[in-house]
N, C-alpha and C. Protein backbone atom coordinates (compact mmCIF):
# COMPACT_ATOMS: atom_id res chain seq x y z
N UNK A 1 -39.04 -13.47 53.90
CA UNK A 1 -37.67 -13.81 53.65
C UNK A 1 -37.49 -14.55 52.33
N UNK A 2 -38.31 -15.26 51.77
CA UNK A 2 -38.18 -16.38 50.92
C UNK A 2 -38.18 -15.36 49.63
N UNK A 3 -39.32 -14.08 49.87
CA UNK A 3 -39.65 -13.22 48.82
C UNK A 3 -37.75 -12.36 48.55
N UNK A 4 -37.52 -12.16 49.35
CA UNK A 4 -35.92 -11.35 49.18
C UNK A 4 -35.32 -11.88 48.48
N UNK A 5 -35.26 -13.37 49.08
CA UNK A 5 -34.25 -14.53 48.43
C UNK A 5 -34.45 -14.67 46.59
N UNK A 6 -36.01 -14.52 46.21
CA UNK A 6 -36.16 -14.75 44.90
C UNK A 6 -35.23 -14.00 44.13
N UNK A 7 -36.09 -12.20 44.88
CA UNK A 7 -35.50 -11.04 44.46
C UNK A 7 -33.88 -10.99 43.55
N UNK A 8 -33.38 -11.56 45.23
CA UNK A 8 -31.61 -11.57 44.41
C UNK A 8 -31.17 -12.33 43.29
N UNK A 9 -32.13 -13.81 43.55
CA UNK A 9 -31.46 -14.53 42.38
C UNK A 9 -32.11 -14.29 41.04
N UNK A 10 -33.43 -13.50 41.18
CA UNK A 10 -33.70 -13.06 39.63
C UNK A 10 -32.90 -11.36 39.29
N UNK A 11 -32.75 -10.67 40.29
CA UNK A 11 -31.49 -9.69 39.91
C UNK A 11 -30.07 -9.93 39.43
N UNK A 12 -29.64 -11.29 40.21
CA UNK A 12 -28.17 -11.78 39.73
C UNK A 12 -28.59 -12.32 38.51
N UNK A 13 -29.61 -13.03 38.03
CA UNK A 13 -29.56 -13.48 36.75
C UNK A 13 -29.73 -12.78 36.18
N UNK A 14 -30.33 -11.69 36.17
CA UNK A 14 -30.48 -10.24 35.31
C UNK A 14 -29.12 -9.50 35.00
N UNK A 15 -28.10 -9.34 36.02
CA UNK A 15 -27.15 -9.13 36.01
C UNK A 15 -26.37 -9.71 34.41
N UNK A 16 -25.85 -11.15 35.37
CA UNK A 16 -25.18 -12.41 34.58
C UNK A 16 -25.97 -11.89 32.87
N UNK A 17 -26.79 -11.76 32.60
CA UNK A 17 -27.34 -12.10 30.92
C UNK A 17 -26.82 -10.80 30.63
N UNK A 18 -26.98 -8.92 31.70
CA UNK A 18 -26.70 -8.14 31.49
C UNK A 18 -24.92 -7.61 31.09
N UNK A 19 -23.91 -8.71 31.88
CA UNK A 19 -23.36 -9.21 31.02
C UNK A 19 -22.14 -10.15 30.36
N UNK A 20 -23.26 -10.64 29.99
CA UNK A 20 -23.05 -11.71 28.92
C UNK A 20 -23.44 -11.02 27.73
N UNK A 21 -24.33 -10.24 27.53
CA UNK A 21 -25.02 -9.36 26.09
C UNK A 21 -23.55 -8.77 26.14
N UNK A 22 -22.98 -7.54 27.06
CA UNK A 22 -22.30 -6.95 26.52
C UNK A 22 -20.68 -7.06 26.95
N UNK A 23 -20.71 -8.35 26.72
CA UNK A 23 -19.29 -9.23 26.10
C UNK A 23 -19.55 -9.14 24.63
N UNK A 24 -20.77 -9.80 24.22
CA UNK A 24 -21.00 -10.43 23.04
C UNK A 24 -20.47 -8.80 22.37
N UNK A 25 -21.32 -7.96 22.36
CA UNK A 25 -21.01 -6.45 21.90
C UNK A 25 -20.00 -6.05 21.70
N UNK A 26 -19.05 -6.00 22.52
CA UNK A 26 -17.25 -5.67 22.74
C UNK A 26 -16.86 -7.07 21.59
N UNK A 27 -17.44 -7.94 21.70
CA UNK A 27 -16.57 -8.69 20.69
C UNK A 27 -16.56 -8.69 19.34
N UNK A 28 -18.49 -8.26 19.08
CA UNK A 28 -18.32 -8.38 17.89
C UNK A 28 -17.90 -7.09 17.32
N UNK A 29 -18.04 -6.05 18.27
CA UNK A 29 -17.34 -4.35 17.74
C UNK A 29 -16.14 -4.16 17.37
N UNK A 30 -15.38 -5.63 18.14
CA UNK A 30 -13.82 -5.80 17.57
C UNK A 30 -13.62 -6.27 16.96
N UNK A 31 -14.56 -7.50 16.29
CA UNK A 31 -14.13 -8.19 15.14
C UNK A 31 -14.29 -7.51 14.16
N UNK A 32 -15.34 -6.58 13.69
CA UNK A 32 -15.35 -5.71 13.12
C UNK A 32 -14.72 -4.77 12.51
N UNK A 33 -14.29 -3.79 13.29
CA UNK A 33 -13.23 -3.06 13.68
C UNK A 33 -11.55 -3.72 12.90
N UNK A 34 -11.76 -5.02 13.45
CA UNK A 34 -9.96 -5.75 12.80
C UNK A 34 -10.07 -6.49 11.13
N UNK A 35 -11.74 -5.97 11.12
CA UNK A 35 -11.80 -6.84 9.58
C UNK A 35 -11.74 -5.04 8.81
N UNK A 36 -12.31 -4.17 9.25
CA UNK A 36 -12.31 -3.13 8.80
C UNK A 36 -10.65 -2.64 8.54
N UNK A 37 -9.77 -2.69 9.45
CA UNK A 37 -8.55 -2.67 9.22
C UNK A 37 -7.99 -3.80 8.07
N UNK A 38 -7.99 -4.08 7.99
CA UNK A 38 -7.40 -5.66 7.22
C UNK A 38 -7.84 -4.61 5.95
N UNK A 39 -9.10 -4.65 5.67
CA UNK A 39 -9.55 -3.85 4.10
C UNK A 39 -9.16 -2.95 3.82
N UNK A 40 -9.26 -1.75 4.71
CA UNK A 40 -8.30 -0.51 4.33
C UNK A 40 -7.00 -0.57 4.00
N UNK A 41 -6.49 -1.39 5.18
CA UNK A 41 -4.86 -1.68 4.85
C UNK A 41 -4.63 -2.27 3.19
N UNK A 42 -5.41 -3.38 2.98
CA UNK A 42 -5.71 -3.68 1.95
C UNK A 42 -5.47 -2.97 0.38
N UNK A 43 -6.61 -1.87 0.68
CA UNK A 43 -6.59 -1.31 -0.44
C UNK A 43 -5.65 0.25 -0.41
N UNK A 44 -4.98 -0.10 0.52
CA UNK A 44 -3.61 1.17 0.52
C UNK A 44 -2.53 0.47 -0.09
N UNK A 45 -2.17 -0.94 0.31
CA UNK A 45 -1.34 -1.50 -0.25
C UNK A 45 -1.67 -1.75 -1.64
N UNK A 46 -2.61 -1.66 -2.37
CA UNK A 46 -2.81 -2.52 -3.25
C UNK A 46 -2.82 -0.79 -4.60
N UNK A 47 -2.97 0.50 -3.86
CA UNK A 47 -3.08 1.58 -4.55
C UNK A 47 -1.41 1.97 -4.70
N UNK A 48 -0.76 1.60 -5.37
CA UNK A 48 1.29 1.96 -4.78
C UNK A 48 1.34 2.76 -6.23
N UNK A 49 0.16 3.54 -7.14
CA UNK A 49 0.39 4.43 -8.59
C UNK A 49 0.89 5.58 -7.74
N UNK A 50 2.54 6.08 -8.81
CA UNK A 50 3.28 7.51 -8.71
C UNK A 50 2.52 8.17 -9.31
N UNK A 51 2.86 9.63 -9.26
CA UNK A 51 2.88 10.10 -10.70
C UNK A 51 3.71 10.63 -11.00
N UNK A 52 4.11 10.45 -12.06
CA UNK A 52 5.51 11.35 -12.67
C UNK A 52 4.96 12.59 -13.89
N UNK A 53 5.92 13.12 -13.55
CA UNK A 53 5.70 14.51 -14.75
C UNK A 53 7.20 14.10 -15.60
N UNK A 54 6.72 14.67 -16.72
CA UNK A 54 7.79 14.03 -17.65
C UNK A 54 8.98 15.14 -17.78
N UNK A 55 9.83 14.64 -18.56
CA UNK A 55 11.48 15.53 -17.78
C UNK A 55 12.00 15.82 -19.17
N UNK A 56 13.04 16.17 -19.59
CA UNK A 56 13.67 16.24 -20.71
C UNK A 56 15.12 15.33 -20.40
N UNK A 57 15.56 14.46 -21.28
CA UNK A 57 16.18 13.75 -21.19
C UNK A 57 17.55 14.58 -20.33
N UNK A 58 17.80 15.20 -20.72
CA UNK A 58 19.22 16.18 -19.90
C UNK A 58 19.23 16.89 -18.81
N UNK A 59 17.62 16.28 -18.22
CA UNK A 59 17.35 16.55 -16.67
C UNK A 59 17.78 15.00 -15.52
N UNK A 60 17.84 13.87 -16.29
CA UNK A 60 18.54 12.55 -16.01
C UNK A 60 19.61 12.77 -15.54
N UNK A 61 19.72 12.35 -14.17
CA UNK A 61 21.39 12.48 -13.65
C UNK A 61 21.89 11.16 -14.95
N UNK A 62 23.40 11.78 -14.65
CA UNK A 62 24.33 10.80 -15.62
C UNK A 62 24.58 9.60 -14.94
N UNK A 63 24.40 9.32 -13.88
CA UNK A 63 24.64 8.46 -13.11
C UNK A 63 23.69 7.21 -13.99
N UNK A 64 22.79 7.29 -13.97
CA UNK A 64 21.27 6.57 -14.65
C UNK A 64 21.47 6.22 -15.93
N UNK A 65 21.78 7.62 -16.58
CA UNK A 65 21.81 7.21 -18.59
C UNK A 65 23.50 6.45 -18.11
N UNK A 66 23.96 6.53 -17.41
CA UNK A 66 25.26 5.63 -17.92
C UNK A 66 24.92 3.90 -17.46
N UNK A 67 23.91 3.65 -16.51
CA UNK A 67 23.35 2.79 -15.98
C UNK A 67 22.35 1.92 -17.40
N UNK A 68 21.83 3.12 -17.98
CA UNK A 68 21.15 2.69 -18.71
C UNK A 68 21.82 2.07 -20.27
N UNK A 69 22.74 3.19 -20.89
CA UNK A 69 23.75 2.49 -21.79
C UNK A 69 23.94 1.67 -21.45
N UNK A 70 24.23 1.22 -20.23
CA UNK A 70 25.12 -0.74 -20.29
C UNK A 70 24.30 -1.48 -20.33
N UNK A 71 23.51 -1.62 -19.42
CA UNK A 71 22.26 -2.36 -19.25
C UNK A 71 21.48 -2.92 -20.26
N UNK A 72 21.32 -1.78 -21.21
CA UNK A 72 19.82 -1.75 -21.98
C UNK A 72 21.08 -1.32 -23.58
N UNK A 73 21.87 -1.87 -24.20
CA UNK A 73 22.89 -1.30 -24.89
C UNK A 73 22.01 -1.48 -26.49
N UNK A 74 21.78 -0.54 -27.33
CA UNK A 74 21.15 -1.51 -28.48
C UNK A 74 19.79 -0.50 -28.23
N UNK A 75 18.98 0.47 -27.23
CA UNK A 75 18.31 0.76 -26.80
C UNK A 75 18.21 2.23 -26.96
N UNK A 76 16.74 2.65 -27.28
CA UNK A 76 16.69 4.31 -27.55
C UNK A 76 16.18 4.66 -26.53
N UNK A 77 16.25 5.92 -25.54
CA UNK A 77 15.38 6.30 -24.54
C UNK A 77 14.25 7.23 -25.37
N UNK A 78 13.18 6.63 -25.35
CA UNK A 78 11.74 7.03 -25.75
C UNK A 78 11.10 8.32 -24.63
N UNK A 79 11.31 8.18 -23.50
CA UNK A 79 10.32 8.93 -22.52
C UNK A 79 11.18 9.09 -20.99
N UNK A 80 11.27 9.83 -20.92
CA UNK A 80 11.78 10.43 -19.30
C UNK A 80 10.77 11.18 -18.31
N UNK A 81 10.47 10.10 -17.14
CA UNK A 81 9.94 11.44 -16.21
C UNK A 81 10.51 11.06 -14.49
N UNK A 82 9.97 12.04 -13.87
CA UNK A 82 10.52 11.62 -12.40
C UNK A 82 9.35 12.04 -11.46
N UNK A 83 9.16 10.97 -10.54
CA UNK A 83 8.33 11.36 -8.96
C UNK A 83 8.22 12.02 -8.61
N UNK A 84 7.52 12.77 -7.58
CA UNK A 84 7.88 13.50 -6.20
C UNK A 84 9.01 13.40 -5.26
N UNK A 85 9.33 11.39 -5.60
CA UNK A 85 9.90 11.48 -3.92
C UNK A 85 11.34 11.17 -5.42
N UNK A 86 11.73 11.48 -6.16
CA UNK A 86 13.08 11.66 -7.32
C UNK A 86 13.29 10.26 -7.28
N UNK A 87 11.90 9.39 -8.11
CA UNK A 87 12.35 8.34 -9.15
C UNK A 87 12.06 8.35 -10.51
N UNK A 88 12.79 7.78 -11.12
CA UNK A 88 12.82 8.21 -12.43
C UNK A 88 12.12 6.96 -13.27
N UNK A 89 11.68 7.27 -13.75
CA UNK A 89 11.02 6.67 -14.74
C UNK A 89 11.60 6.61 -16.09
N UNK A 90 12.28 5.80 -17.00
CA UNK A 90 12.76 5.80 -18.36
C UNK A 90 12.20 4.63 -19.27
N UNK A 91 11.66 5.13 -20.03
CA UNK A 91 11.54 4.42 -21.02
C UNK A 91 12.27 4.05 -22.40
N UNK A 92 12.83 2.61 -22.33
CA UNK A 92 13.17 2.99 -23.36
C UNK A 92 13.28 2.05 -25.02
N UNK A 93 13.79 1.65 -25.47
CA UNK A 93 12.79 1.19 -26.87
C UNK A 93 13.89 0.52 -27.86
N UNK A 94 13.25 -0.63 -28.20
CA UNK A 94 14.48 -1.57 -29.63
C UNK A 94 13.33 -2.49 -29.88
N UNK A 95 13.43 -2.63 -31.22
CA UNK A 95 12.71 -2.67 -32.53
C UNK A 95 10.96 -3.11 -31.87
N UNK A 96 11.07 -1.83 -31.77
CA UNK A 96 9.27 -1.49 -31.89
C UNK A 96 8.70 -1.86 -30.36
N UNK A 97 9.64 -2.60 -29.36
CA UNK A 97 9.06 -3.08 -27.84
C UNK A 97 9.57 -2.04 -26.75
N UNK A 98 8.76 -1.66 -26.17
CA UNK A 98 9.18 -0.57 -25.18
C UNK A 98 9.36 -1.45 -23.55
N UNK A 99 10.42 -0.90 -23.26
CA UNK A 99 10.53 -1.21 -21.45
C UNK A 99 10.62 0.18 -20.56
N UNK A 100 9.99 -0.09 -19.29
CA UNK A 100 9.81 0.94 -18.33
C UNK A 100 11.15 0.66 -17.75
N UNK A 101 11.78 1.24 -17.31
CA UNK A 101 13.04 1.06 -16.20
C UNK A 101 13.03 2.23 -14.80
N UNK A 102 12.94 1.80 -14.10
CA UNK A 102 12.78 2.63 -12.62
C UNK A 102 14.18 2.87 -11.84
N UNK A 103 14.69 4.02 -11.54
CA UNK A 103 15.87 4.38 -10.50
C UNK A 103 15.79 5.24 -9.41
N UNK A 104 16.02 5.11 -8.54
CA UNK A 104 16.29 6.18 -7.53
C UNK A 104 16.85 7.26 -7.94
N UNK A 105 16.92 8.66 -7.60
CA UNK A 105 17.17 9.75 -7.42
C UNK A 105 19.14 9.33 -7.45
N UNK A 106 19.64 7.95 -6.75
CA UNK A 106 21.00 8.24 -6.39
C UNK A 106 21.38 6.86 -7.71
N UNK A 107 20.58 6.52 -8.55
CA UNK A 107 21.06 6.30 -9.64
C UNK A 107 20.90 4.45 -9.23
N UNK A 108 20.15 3.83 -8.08
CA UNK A 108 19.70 2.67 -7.79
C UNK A 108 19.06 1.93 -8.70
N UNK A 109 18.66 0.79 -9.44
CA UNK A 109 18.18 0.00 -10.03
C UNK A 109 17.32 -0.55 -9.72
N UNK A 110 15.41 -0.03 -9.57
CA UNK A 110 14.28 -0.48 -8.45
C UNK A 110 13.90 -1.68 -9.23
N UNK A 111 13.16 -1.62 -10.58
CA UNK A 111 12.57 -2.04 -11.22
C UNK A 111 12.62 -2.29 -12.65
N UNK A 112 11.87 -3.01 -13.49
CA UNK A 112 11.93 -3.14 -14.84
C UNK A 112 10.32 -3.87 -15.50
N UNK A 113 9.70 -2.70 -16.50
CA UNK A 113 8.38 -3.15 -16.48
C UNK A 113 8.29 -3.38 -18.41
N UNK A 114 8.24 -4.73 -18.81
CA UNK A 114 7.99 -4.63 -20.14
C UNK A 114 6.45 -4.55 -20.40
């Protein structure tokens, strides 16, 4: 009888460590796992380059060059292009310094990159 009795309590402790190991496992597979996310996410956010193909100025809705006359008055448009998803890209230019100017497709005001 005494021999049974050992039996169980060195099987339950076999158990108990069996697991306790694979807690530890599940945890560290998730910490893992949420640091691996964090980085990817990371470097998606951190990749936000368009590309634009360049346009001929009289492909610019008027909505934009009239946006852009006021705005930027004194100013030559140097370079036109537009996105995929129809933003526009203009560049444009007074005495010798160029600025990027960014619009939506519906003639919105995103950005401004000297």
């Amino acid at each position: 009888m005494i021999i049974s009795i050992t039996l169980s309590v060195t099987t339950t402790k076999r158990i108990m460590k069996n697991l306790l190991m694979a807690a530890a496992v599940v945890l560290t597979l998730s910490a893992n796992a949420s640091i691996s996310y964090v980085a990817k996410s990371g470097v998606a956010t951190e990749k936000q380059d368009k590309e634009y193909k360049k346009i001929e100025e009289s492909k610019v809705p008027a909505l934009i060059l009239k946006e852009i006359a006021t705005k930027y008055e004194g100013y030559t448009i140097s370079d036109t292009a537009v996105s995929i998803d129809n933003e526009y890209r203009i560049t444009v230019t007074k005495d010798s310094k160029s600025t990027k100017v960014y619009f939506t497709g519906t003639g919105e005001f995103v950005k401004e990159e000297k």
